[in-house]
PDB file of N, CA and C in Angstrom:
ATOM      1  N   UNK A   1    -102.925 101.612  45.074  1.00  0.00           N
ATOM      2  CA  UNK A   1    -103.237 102.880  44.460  1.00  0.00           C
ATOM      3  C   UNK A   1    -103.769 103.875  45.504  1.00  0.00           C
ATOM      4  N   UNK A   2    -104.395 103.577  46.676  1.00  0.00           N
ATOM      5  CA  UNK A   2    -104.991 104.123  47.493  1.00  0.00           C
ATOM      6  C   UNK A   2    -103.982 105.075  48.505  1.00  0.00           C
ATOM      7  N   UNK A   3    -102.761 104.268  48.695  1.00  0.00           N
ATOM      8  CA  UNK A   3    -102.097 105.534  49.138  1.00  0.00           C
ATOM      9  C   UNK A   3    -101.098 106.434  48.404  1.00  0.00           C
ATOM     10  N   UNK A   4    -101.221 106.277  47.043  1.00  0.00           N
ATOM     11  CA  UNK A   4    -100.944 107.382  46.108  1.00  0.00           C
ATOM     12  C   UNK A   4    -102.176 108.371  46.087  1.00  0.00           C
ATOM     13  N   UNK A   5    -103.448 107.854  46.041  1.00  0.00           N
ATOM     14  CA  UNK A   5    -104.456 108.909  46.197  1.00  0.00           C
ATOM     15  C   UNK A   5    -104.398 109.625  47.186  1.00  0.00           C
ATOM     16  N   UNK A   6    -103.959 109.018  48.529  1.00  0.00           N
ATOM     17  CA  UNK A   6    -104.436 109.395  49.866  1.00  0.00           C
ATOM     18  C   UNK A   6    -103.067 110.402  50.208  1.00  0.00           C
ATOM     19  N   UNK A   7    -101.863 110.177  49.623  1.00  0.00           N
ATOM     20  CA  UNK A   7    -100.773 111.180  49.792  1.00  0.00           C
ATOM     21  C   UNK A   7    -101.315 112.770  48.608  1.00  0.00           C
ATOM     22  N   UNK A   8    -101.500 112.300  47.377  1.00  0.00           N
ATOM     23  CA  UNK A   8    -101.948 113.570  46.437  1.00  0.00           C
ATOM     24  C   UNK A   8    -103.009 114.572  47.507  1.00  0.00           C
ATOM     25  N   UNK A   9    -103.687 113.942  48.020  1.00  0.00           N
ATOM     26  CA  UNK A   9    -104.878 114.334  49.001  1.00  0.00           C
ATOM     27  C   UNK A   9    -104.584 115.045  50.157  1.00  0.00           C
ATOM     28  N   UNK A  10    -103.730 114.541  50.805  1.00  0.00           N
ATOM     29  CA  UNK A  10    -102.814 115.030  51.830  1.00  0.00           C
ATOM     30  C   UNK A  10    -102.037 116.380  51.435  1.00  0.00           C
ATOM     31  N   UNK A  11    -101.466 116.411  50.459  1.00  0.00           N
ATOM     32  CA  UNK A  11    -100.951 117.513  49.694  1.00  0.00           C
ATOM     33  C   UNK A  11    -101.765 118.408  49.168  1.00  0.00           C
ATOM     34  N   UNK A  12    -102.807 118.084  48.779  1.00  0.00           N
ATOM     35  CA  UNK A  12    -103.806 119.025  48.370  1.00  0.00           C
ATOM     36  C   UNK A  12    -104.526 119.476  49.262  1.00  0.00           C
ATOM     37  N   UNK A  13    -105.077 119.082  50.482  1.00  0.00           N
ATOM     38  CA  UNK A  13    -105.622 119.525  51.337  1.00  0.00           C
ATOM     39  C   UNK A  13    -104.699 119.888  52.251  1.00  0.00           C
ATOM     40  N   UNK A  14    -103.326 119.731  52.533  1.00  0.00           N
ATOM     41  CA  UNK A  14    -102.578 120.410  53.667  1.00  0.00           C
ATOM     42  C   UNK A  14    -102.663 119.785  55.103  1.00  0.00           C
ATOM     43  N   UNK A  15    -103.486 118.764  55.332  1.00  0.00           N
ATOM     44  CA  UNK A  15    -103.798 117.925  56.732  1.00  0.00           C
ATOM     45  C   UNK A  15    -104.017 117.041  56.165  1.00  0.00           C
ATOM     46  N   UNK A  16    -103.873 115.933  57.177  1.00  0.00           N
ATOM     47  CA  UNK A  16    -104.322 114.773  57.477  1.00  0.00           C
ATOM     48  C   UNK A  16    -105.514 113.831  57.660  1.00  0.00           C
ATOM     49  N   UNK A  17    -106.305 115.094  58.668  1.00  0.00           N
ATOM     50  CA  UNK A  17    -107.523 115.228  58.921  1.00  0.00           C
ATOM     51  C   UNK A  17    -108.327 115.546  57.759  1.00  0.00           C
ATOM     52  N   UNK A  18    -107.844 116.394  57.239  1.00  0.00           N
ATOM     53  CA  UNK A  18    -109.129 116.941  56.118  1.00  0.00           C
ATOM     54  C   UNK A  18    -109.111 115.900  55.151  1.00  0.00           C
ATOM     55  N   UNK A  19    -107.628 115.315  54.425  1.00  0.00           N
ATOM     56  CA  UNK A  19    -107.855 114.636  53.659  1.00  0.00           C
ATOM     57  C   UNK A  19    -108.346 113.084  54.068  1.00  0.00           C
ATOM     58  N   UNK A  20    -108.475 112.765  54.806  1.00  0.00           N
ATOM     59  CA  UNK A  20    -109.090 111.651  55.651  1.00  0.00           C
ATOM     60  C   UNK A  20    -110.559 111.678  55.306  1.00  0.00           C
ATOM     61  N   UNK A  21    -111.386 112.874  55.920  1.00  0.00           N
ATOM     62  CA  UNK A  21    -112.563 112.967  55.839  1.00  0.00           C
ATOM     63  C   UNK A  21    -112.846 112.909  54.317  1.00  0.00           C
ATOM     64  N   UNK A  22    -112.049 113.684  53.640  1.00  0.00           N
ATOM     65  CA  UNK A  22    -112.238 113.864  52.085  1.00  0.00           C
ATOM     66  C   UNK A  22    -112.832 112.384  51.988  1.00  0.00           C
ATOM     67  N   UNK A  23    -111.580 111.746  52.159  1.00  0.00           N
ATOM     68  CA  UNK A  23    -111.476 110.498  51.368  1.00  0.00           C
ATOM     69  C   UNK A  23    -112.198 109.227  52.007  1.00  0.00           C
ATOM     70  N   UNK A  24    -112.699 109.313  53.042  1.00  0.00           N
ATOM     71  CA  UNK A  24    -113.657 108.666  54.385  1.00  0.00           C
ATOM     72  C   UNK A  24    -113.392 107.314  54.990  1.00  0.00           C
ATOM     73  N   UNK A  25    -111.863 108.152  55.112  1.00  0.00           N
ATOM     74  CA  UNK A  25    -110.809 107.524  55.867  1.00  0.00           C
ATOM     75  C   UNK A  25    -110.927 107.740  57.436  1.00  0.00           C
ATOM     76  N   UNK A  26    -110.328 106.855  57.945  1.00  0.00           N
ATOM     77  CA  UNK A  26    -109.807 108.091  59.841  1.00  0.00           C
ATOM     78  C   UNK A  26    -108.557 107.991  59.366  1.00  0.00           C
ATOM     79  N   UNK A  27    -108.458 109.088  60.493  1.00  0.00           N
ATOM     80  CA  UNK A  27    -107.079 110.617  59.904  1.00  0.00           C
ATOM     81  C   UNK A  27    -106.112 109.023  60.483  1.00  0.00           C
ATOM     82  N   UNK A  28    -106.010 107.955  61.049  1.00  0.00           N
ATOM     83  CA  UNK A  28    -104.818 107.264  61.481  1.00  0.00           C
ATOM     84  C   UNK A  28    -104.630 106.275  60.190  1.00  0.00           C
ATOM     85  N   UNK A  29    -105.446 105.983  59.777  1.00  0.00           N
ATOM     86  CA  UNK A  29    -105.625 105.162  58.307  1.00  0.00           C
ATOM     87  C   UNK A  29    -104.622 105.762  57.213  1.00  0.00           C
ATOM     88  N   UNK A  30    -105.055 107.219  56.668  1.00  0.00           N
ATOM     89  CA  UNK A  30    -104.080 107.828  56.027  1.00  0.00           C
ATOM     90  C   UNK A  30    -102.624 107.990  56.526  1.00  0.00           C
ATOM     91  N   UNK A  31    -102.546 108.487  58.115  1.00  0.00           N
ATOM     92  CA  UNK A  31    -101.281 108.472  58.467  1.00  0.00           C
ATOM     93  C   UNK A  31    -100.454 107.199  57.687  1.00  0.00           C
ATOM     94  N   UNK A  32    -101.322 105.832  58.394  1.00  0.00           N
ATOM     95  CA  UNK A  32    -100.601 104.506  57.731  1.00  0.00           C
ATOM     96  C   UNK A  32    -100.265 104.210  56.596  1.00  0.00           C
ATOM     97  N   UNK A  33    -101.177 104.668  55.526  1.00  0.00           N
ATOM     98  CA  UNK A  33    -101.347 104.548  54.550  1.00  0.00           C
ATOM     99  C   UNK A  33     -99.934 105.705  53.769  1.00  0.00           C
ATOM    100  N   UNK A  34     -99.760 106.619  54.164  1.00  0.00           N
ATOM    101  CA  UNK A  34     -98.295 107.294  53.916  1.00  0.00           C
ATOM    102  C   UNK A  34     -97.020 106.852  54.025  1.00  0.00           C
ATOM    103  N   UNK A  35     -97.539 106.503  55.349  1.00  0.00           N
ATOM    104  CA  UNK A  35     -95.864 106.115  56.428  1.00  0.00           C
ATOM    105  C   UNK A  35     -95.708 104.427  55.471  1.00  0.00           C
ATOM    106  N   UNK A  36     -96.209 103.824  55.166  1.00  0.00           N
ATOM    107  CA  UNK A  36     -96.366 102.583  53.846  1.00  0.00           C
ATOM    108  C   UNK A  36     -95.858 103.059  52.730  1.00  0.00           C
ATOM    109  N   UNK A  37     -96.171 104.046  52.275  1.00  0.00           N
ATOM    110  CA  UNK A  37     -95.766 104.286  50.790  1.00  0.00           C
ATOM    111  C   UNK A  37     -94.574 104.998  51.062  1.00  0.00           C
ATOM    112  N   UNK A  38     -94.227 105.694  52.358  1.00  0.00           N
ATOM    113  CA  UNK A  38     -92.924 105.881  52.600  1.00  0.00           C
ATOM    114  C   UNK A  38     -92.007 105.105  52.637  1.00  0.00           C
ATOM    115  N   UNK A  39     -92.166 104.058  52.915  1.00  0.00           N
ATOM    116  CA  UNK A  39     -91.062 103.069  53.201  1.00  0.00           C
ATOM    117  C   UNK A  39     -91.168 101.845  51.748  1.00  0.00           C
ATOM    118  N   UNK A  40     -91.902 101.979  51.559  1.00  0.00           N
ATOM    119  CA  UNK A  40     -91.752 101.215  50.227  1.00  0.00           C
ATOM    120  C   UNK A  40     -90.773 102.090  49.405  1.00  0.00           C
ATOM    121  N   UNK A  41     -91.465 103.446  49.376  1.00  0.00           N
ATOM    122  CA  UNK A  41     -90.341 104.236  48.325  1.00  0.00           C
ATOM    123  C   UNK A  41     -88.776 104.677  48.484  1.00  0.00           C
ATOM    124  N   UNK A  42     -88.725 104.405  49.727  1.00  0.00           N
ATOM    125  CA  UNK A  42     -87.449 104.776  50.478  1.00  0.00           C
ATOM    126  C   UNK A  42     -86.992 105.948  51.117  1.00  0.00           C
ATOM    127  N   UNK A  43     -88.246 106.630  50.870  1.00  0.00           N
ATOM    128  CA  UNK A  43     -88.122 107.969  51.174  1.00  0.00           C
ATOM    129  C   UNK A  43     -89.047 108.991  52.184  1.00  0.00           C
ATOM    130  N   UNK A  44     -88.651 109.812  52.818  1.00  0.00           N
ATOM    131  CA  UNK A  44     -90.171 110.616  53.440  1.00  0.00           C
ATOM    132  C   UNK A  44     -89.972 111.584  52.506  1.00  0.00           C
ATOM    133  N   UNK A  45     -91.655 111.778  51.892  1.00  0.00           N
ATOM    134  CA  UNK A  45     -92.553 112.558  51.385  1.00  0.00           C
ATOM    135  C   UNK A  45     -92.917 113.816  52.192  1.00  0.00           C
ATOM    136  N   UNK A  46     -93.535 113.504  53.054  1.00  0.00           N
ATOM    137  CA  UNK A  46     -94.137 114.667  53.980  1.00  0.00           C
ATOM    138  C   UNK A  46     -93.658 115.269  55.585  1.00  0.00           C
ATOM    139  N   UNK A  47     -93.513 116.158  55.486  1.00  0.00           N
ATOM    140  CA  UNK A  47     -93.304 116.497  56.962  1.00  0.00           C
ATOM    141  C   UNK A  47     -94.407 117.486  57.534  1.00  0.00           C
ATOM    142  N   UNK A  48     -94.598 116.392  59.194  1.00  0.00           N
ATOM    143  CA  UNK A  48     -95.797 117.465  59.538  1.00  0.00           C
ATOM    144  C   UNK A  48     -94.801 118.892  60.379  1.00  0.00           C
ATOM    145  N   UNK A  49     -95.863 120.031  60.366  1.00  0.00           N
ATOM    146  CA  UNK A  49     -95.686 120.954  61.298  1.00  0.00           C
ATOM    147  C   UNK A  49     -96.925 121.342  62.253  1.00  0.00           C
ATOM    148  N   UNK A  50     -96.539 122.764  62.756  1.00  0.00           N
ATOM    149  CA  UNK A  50     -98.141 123.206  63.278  1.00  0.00           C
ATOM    150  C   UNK A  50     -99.105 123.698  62.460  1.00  0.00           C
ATOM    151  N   UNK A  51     -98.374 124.609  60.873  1.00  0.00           N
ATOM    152  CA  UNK A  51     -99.301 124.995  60.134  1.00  0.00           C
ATOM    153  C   UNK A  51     -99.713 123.813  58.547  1.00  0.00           C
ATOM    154  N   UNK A  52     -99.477 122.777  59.302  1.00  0.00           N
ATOM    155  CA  UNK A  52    -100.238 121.351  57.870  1.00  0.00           C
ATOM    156  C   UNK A  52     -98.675 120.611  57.919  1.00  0.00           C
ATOM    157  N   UNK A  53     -98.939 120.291  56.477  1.00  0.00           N
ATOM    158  CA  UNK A  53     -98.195 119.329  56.140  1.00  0.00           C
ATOM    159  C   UNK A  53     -96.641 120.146  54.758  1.00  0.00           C
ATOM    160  N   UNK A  54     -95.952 119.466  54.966  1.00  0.00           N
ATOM    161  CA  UNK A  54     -94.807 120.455  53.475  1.00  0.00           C
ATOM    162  C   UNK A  54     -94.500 119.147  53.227  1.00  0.00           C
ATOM    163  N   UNK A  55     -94.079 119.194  51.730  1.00  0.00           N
ATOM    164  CA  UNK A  55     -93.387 118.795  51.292  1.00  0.00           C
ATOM    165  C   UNK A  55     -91.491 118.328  51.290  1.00  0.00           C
ATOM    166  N   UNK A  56     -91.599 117.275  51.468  1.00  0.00           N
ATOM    167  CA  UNK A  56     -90.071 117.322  51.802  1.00  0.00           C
ATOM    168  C   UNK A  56     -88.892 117.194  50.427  1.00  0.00           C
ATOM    169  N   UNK A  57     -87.818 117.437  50.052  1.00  0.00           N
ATOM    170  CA  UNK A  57     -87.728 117.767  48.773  1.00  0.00           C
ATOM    171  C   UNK A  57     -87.670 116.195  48.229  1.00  0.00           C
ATOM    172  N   UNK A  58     -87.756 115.118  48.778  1.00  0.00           N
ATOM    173  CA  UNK A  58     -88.181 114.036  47.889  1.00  0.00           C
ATOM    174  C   UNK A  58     -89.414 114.040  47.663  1.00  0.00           C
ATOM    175  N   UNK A  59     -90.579 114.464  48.512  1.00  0.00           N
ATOM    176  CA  UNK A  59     -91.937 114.606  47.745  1.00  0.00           C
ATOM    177  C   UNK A  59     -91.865 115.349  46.905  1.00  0.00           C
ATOM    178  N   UNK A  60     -91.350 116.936  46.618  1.00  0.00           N
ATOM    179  CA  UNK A  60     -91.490 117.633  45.763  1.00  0.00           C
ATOM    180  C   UNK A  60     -90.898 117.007  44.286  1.00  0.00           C
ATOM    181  N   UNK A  61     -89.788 115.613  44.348  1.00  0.00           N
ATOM    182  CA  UNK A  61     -89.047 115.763  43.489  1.00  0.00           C
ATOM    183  C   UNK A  61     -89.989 113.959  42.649  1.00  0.00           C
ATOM    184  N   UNK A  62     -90.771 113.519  43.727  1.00  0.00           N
ATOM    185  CA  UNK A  62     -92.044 112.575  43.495  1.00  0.00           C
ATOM    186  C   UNK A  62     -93.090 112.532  43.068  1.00  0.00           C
ATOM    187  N   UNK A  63     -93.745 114.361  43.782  1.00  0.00           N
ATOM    188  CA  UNK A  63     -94.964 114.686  43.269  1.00  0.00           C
ATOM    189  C   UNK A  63     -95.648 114.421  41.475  1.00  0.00           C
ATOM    190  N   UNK A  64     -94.530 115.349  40.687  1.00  0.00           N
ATOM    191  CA  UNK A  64     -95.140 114.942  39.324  1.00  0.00           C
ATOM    192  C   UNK A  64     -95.663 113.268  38.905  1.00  0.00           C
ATOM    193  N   UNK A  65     -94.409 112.236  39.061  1.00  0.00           N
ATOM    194  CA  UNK A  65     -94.239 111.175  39.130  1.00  0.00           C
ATOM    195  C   UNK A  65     -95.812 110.674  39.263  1.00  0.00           C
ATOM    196  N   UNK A  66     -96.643 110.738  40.667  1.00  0.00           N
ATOM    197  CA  UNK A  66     -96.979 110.376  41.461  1.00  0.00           C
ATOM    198  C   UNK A  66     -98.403 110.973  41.068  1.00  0.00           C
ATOM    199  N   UNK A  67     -98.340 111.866  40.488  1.00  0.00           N
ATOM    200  CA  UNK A  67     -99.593 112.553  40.007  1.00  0.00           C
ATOM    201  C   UNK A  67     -99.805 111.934  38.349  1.00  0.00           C
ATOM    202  N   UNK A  68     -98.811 111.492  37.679  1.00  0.00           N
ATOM    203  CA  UNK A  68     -98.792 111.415  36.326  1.00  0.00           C
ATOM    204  C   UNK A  68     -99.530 109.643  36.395  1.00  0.00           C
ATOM    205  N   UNK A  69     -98.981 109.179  37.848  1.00  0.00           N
ATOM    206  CA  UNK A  69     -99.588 107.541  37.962  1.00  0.00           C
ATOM    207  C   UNK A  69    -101.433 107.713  38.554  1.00  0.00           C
ATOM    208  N   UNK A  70    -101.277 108.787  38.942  1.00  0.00           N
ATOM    209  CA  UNK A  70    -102.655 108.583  39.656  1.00  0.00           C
ATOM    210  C   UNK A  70    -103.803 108.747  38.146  1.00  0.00           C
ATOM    211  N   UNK A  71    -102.992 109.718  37.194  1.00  0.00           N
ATOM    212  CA  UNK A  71    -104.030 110.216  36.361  1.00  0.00           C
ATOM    213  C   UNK A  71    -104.249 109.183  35.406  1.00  0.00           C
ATOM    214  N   UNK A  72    -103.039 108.177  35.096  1.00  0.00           N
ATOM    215  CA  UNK A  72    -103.207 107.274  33.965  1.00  0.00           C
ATOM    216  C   UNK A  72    -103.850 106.005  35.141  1.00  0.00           C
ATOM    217  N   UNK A  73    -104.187 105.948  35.984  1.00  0.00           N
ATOM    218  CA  UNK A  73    -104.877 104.878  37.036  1.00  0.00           C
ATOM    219  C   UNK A  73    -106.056 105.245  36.632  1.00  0.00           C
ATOM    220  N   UNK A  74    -106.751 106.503  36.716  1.00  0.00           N
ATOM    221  CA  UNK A  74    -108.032 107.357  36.300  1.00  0.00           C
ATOM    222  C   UNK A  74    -108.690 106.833  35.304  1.00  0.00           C
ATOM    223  N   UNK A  75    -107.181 107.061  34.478  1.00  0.00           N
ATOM    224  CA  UNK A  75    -107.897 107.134  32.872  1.00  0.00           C
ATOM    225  C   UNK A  75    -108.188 105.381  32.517  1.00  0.00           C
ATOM    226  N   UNK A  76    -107.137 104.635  33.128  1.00  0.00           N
ATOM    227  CA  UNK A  76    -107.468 102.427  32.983  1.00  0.00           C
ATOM    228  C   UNK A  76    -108.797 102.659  33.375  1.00  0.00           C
ATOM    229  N   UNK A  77    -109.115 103.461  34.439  1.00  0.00           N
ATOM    230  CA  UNK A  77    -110.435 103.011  35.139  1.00  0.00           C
ATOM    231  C   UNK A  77    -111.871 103.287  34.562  1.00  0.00           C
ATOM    232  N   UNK A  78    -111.920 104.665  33.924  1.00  0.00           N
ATOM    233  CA  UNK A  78    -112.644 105.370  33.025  1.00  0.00           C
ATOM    234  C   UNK A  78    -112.716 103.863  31.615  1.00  0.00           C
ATOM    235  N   UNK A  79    -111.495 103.940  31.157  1.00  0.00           N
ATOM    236  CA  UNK A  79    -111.806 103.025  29.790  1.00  0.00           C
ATOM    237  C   UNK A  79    -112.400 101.689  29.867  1.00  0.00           C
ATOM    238  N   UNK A  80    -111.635 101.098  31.312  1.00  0.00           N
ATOM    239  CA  UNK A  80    -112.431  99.882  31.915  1.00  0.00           C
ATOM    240  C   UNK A  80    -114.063 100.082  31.868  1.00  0.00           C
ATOM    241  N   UNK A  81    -114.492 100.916  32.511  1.00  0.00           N
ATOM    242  CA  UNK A  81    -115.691 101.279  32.553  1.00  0.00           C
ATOM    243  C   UNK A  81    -116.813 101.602  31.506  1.00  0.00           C
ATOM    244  N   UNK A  82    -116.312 102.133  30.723  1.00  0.00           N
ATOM    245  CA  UNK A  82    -116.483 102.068  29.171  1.00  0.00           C
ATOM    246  C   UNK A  82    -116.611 101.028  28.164  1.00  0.00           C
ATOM    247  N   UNK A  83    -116.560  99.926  28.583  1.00  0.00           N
ATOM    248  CA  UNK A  83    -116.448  98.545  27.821  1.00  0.00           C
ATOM    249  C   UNK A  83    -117.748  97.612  27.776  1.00  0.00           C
TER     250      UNK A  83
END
């Protein structure tokens, strides 16, 4: 689950770095943690540049997907917690 968080994060923050610290990672951890969920999925997600990170159109076409798993992960965890 951690590098579905750590890619949403990446995307939301636009770096590597930032979302690293966010998440209190080092920025090479997340790299790994992508370049993993890349290859599991078959696909690259992200491409870096000089100004952050874009979306590549399989992330864009993943993102919902990927956000809809993180939120129902949320919500097991919340109800777990609740018991």
């Amino acid at each position: 689950m951690n590098r579905y968080i750590a890619f949403l994060k990446v995307f939301e923050r636009n770096s590597f770095s930032d979302a690293a610290r966010d998440l209190g990672y080092t920025q090479s951890a997340v790299s790994q943690m992508i370049k993993s969920l890349e290859e599991e999925l078959g696909v690259t997600l992200l491409s870096r540049n000089r100004g952050g990170v874009v979306l590549t159109a399989d992330g864009r076409a993943l993102l919902p997907e990927i956000e809809k798993l993180c939120a129902a992960h949320h919500a097991l965890m919340q109800s777990a917690a609740s018991l």
